[in-house]
N, C-alpha and C. Protein backbone atom coordinates (compact mmCIF):
# COMPACT_ATOMS: atom_id res chain seq x y z
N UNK A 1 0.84 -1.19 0.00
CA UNK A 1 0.00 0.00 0.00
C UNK A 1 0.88 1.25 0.00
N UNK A 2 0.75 2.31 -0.77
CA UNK A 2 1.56 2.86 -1.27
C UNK A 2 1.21 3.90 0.08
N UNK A 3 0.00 4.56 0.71
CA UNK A 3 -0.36 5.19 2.17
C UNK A 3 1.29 4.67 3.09
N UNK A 4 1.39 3.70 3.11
CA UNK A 4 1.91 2.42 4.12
C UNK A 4 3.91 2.87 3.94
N UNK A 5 3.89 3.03 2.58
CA UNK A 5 5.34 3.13 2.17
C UNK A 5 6.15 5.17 2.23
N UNK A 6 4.68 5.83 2.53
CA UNK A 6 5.36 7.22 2.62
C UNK A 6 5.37 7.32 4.45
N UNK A 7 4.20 6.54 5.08
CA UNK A 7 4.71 6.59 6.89
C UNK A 7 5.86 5.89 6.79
N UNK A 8 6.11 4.66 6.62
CA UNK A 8 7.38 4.49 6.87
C UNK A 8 8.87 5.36 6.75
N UNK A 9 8.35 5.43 5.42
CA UNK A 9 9.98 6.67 4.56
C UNK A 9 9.33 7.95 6.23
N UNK A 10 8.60 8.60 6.00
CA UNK A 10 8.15 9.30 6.94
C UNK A 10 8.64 9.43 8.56
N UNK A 11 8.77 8.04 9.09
CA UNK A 11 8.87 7.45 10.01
C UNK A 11 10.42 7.68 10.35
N UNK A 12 11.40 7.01 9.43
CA UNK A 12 12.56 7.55 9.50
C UNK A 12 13.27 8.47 9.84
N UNK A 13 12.60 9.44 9.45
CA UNK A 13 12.93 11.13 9.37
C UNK A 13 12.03 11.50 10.71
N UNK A 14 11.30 10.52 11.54
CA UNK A 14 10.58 10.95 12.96
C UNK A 14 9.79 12.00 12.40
N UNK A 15 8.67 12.28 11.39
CA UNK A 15 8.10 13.13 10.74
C UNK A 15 6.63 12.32 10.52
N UNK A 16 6.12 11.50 10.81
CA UNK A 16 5.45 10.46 10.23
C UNK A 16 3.79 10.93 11.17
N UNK A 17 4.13 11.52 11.94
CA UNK A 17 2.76 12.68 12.46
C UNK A 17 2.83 13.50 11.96
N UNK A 18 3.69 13.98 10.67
CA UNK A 18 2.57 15.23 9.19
C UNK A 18 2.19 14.13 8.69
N UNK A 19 1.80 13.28 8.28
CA UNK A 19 1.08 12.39 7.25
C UNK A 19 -0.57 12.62 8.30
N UNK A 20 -1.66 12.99 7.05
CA UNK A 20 -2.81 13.76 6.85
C UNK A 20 -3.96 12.60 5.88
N UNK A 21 -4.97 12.22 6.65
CA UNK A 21 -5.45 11.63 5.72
C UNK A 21 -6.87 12.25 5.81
N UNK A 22 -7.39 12.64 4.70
CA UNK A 22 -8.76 13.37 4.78
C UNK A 22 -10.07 12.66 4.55
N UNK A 23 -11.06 12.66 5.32
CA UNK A 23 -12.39 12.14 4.73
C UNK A 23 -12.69 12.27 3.13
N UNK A 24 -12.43 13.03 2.45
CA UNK A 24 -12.40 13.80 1.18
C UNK A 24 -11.29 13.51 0.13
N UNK A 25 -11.50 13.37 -1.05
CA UNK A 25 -10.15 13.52 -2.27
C UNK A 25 -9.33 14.82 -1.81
N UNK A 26 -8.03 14.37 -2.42
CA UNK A 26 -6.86 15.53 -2.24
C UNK A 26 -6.26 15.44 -3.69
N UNK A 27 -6.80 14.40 -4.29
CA UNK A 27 -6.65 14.02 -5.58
C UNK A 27 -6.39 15.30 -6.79
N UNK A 28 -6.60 16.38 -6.54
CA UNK A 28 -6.53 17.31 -7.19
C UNK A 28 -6.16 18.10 -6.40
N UNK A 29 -5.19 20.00 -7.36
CA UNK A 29 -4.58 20.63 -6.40
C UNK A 29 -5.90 21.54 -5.57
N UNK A 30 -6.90 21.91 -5.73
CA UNK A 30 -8.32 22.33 -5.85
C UNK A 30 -8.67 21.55 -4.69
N UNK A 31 -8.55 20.07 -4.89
CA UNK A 31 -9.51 19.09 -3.85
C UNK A 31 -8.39 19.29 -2.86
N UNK A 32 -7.07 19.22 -2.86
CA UNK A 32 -6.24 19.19 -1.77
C UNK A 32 -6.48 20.26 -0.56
N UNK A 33 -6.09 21.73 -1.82
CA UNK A 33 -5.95 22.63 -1.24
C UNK A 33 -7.56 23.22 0.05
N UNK A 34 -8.75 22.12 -0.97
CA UNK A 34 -10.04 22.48 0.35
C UNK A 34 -9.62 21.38 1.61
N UNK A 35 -9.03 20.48 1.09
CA UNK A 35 -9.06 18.98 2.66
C UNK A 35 -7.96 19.51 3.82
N UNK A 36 -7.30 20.12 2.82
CA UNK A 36 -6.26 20.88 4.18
C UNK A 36 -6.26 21.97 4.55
N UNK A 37 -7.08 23.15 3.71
CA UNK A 37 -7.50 24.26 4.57
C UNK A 37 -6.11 24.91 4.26
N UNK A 38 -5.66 24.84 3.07
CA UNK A 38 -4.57 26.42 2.33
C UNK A 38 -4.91 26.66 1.28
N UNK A 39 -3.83 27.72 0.58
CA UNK A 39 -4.56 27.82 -0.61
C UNK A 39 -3.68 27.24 -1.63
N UNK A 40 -4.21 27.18 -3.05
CA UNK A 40 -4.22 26.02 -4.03
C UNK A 40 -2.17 25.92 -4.49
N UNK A 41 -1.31 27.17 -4.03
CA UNK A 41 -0.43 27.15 -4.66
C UNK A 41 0.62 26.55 -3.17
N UNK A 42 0.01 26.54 -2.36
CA UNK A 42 0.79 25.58 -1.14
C UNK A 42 0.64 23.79 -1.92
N UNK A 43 -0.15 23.32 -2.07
CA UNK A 43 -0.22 22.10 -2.61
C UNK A 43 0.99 21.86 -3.48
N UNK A 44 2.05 21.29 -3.02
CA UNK A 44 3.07 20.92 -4.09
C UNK A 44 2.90 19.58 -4.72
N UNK A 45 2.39 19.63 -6.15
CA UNK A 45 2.44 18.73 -6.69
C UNK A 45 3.20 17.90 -7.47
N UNK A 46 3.32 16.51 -7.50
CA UNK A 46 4.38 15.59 -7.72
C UNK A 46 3.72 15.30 -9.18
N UNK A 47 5.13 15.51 -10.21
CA UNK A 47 4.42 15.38 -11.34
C UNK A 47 5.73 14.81 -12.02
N UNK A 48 5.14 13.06 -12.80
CA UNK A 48 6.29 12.16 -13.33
C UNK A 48 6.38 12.51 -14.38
N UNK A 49 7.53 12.87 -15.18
CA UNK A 49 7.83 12.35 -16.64
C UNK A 49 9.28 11.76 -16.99
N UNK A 50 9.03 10.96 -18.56
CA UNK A 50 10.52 10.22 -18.75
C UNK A 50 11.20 11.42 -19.41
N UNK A 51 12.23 11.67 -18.84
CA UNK A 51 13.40 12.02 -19.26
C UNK A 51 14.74 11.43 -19.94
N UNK A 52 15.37 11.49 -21.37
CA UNK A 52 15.90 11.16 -21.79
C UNK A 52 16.38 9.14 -21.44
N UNK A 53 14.59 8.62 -21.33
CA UNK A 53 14.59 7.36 -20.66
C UNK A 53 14.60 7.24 -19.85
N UNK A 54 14.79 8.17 -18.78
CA UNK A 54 14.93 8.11 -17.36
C UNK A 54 13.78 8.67 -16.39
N UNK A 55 13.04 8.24 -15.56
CA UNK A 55 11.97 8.42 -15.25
C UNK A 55 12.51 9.99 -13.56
N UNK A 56 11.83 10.80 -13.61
CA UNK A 56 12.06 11.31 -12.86
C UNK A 56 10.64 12.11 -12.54
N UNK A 57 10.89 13.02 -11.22
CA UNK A 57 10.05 13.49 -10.72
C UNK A 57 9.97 15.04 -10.42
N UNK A 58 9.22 15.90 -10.43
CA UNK A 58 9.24 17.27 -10.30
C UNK A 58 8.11 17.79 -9.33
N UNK A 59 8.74 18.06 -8.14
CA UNK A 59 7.66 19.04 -7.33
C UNK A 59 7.69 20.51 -7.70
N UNK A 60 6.36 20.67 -7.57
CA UNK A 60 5.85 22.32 -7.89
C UNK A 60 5.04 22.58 -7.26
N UNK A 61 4.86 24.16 -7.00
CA UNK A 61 3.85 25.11 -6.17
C UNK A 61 2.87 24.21 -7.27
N UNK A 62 1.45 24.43 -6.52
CA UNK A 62 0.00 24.47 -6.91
C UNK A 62 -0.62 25.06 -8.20
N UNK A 63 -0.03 26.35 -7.73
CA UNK A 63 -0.02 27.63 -9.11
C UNK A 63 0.54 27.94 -10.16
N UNK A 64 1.17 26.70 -10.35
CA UNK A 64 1.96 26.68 -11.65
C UNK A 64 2.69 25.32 -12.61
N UNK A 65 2.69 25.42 -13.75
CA UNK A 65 2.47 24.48 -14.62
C UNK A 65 4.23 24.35 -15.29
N UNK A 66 4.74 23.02 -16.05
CA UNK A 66 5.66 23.00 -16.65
C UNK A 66 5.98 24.00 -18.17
N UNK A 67 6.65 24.71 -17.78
CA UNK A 67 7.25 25.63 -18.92
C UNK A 67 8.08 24.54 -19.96
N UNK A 68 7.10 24.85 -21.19
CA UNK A 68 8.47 23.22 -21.73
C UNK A 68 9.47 23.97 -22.40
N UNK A 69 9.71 25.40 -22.60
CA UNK A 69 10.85 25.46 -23.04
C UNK A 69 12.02 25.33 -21.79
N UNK A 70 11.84 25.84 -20.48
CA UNK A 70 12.71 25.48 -19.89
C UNK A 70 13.24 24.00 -19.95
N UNK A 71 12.01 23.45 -19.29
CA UNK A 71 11.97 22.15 -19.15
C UNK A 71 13.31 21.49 -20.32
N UNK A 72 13.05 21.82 -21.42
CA UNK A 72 14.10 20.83 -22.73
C UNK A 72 15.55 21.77 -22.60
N UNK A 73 15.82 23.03 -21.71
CA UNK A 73 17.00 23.73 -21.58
C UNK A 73 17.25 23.02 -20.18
N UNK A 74 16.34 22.78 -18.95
CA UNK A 74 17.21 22.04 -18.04
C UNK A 74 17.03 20.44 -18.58
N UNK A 75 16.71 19.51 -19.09
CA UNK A 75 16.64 18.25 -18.85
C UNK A 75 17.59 17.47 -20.66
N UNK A 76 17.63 18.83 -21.74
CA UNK A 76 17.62 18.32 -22.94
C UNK A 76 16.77 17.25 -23.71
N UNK A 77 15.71 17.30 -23.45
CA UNK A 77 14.66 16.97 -23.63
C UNK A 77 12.85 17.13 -23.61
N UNK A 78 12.21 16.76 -24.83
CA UNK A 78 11.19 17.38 -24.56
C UNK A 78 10.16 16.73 -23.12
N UNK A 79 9.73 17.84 -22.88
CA UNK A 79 9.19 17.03 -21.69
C UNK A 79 7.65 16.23 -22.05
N UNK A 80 8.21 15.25 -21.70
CA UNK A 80 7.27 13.48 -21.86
C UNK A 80 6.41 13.18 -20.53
N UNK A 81 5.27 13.81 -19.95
CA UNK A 81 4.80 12.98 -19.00
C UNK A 81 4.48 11.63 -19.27
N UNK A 82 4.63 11.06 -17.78
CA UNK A 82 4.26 9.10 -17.72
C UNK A 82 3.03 9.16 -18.19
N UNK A 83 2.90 7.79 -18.41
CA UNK A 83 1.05 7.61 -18.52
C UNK A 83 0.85 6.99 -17.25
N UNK A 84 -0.67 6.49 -16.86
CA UNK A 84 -0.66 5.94 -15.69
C UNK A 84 -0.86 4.69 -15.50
N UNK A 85 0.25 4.17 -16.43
CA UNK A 85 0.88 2.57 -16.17
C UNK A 85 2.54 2.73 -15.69
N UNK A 86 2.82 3.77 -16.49
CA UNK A 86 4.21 4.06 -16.49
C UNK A 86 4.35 4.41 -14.54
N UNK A 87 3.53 5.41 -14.30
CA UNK A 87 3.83 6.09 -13.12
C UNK A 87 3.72 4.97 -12.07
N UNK A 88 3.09 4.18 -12.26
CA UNK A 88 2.85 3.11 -10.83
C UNK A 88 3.55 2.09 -10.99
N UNK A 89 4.68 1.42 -12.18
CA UNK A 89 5.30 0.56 -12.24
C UNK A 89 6.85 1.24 -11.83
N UNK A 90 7.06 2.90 -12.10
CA UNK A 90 8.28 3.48 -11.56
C UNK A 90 8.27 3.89 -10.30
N UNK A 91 7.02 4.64 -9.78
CA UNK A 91 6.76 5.52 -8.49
C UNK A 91 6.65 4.68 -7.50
N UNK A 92 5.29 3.69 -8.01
CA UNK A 92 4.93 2.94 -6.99
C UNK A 92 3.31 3.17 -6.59
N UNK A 93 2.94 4.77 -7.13
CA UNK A 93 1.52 5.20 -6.49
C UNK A 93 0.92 5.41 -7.71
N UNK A 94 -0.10 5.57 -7.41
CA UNK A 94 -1.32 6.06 -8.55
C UNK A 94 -1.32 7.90 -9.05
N UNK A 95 -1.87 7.78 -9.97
CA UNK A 95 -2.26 9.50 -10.23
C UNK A 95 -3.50 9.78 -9.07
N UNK A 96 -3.19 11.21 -8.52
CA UNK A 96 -3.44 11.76 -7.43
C UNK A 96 -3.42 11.26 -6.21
N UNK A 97 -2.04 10.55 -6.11
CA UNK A 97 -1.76 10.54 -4.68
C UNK A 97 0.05 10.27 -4.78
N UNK A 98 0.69 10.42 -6.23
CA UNK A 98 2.01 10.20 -6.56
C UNK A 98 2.87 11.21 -5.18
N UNK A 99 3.53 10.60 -4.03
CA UNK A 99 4.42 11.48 -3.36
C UNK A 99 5.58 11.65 -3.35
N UNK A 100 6.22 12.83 -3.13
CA UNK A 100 7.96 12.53 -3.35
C UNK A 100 8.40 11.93 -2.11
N UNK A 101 7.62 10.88 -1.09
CA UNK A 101 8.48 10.34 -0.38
C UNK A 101 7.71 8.49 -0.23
N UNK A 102 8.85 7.96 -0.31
CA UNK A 102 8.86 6.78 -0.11
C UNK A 102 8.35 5.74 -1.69
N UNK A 103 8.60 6.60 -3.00
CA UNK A 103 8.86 5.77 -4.04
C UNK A 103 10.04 5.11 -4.69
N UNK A 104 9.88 4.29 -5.61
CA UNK A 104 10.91 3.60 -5.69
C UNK A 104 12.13 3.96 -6.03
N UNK A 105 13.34 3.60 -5.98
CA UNK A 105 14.52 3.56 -6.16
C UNK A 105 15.04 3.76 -7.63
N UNK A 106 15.75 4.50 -8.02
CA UNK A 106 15.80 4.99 -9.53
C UNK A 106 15.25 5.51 -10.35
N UNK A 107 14.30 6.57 -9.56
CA UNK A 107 13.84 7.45 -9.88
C UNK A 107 14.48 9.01 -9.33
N UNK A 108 14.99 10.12 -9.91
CA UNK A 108 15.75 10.86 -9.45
C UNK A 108 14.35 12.33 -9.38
N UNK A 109 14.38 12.73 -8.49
CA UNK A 109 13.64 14.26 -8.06
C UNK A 109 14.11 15.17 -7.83
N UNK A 110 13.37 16.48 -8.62
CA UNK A 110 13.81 17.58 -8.54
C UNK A 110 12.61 18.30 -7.68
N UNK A 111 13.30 19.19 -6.85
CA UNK A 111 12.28 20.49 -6.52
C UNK A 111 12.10 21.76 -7.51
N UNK A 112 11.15 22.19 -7.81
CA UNK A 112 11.35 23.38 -8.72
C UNK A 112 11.32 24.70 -7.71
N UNK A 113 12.01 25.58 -8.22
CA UNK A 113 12.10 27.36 -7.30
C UNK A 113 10.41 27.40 -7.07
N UNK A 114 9.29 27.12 -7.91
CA UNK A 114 8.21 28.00 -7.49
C UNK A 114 8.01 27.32 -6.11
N UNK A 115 8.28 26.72 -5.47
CA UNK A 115 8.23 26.19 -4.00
C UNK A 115 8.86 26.80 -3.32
N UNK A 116 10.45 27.65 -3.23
CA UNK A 116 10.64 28.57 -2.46
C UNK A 116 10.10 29.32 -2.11
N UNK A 117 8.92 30.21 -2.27
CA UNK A 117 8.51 31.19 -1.53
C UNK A 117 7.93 30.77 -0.42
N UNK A 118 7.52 29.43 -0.02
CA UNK A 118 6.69 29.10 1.21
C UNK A 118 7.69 28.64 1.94
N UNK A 119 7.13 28.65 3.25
CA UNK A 119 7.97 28.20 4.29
C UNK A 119 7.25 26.51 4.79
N UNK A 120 5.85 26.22 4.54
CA UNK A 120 5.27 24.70 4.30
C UNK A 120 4.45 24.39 3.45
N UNK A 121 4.57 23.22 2.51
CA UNK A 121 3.97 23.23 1.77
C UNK A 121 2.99 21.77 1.87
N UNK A 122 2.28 21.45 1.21
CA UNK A 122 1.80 20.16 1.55
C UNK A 122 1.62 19.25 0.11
N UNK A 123 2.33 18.12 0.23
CA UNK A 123 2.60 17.21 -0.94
C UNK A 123 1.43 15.77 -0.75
N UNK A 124 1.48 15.29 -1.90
CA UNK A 124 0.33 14.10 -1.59
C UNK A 124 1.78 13.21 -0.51
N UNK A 125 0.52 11.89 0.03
CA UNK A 125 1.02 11.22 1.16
C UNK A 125 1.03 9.75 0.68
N UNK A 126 0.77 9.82 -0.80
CA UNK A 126 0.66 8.32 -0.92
C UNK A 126 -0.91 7.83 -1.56
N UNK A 127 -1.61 8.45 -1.09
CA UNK A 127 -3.07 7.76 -2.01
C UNK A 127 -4.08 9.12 -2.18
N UNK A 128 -4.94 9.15 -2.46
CA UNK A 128 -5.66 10.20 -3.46
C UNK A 128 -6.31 11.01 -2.35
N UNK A 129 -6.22 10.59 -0.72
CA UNK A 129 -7.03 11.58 0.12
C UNK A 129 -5.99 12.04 1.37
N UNK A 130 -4.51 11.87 0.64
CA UNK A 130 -3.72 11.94 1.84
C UNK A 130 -2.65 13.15 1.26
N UNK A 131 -2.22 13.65 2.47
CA UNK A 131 -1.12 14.89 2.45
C UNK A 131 -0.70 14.90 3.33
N UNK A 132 1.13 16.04 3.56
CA UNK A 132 1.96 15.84 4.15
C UNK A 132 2.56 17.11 4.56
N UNK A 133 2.42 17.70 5.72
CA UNK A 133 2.74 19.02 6.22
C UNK A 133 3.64 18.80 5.71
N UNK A 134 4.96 19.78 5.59
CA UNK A 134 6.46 19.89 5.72
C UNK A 134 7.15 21.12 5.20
N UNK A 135 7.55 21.32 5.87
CA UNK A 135 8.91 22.87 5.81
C UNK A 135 9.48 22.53 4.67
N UNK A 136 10.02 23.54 4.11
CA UNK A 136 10.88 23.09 2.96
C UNK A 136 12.32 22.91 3.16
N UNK A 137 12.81 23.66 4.69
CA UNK A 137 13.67 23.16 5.47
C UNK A 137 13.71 21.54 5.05
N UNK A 138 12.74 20.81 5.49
CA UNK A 138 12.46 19.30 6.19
C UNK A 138 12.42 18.69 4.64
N UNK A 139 12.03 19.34 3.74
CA UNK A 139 11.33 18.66 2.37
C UNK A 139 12.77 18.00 1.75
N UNK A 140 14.12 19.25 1.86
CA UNK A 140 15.39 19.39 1.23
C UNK A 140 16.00 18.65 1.73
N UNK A 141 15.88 18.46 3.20
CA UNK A 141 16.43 17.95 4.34
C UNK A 141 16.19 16.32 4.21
N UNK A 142 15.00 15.49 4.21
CA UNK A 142 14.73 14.31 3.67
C UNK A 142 14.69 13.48 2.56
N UNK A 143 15.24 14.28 1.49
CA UNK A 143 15.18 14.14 -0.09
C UNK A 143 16.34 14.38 -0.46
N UNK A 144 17.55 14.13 0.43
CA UNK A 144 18.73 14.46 0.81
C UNK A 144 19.21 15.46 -0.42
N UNK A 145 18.79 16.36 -0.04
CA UNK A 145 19.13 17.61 -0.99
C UNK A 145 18.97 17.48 -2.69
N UNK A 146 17.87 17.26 -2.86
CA UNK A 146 17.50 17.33 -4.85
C UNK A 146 17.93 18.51 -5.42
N UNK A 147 18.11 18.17 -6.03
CA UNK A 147 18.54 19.34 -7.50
C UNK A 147 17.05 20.19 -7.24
N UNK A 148 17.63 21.66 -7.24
CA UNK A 148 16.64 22.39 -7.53
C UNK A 148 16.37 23.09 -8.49
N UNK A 149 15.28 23.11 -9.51
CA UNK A 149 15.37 23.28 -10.83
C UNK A 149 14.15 24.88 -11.15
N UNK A 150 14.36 25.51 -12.75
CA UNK A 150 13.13 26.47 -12.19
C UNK A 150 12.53 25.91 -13.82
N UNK A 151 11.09 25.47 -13.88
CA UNK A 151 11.09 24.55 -15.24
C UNK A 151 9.19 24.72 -14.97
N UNK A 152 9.07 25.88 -14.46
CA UNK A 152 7.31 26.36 -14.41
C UNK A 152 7.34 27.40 -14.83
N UNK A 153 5.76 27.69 -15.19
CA UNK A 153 5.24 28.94 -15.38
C UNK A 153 3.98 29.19 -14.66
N UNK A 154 3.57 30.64 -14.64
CA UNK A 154 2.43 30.68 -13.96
C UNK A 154 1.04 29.76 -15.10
N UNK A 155 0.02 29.48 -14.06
CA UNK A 155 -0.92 29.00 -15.05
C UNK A 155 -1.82 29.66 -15.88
């Protein structure tokens, strides 16, 4: 259970009381941003695509979407989202609940800048009604320091 594999990763880091599970979908940045009570550009969303074959991951503010010209100036490539066979045989989770913690191994993640301006943001937790307080202190800090990339635009 993919819920099961972000407490654990969670757990590690003694962080595993921010994991949030709502009566309600979080499944969207819209549905998130009502189950947790912020607004829509705190929701950092985890969004897969293959990169030059290589499957990777990109968190972003709420409020903003992949710029693909950056995107092919940082990655050299056009940007390819997964489909959602691809994402659950690399990640491990489903679409709307994909988290950057506790997926599989050989998959490499980036944070993008539009997430600096907050000081917490909240990422899915693993399944479509779950989320995950965290500082971005704590985010950098457990994701043992990702490449931070700037590869959005506003929407």
């Amino acid at each position: 259970m993919s819920l099961t594999k972000v407490k654990e990763f969670l757990e590690k880091h003694n962080l595993s009381h921010r994991l949030q599970e709502h009566e309600e979908s979080s499944a969207t940045v819209e549905l998130a941003a009502k189950a947790v009570g912020c607004e829509p550009a705190m929701i950092a969303k985890t969004m897969a695509f293959m990169a030059n074959e290589e499957p990777i991951l990109i968190l972003l503010a709420g409020d903003v979407k992949i710029d693909n010209r950056k995107f092919k100036d940082q990655f050299k490539t056009k940007a390819k989202m997964m489909n959602p066979k691809e994402i659950t045989e690399y990640t491990g989770f489903m679409i709307g609940g994909v988290s950057p913690f506790g997926f599989k191994e050989g998959v490499n993640i980036y944070l993008d800048e539009s997430l600096k301006r907050f000081d917490v943001v909240y990422p899915a937790g693993g399944s479509d009604n779950s989320s995950v307080k965290i500082t971005i202190e704590e985010l950098t800090k457990i994701l043992n320091n990702p490449i931070w990339v700037d590869v959005s635009k506003s929407i």
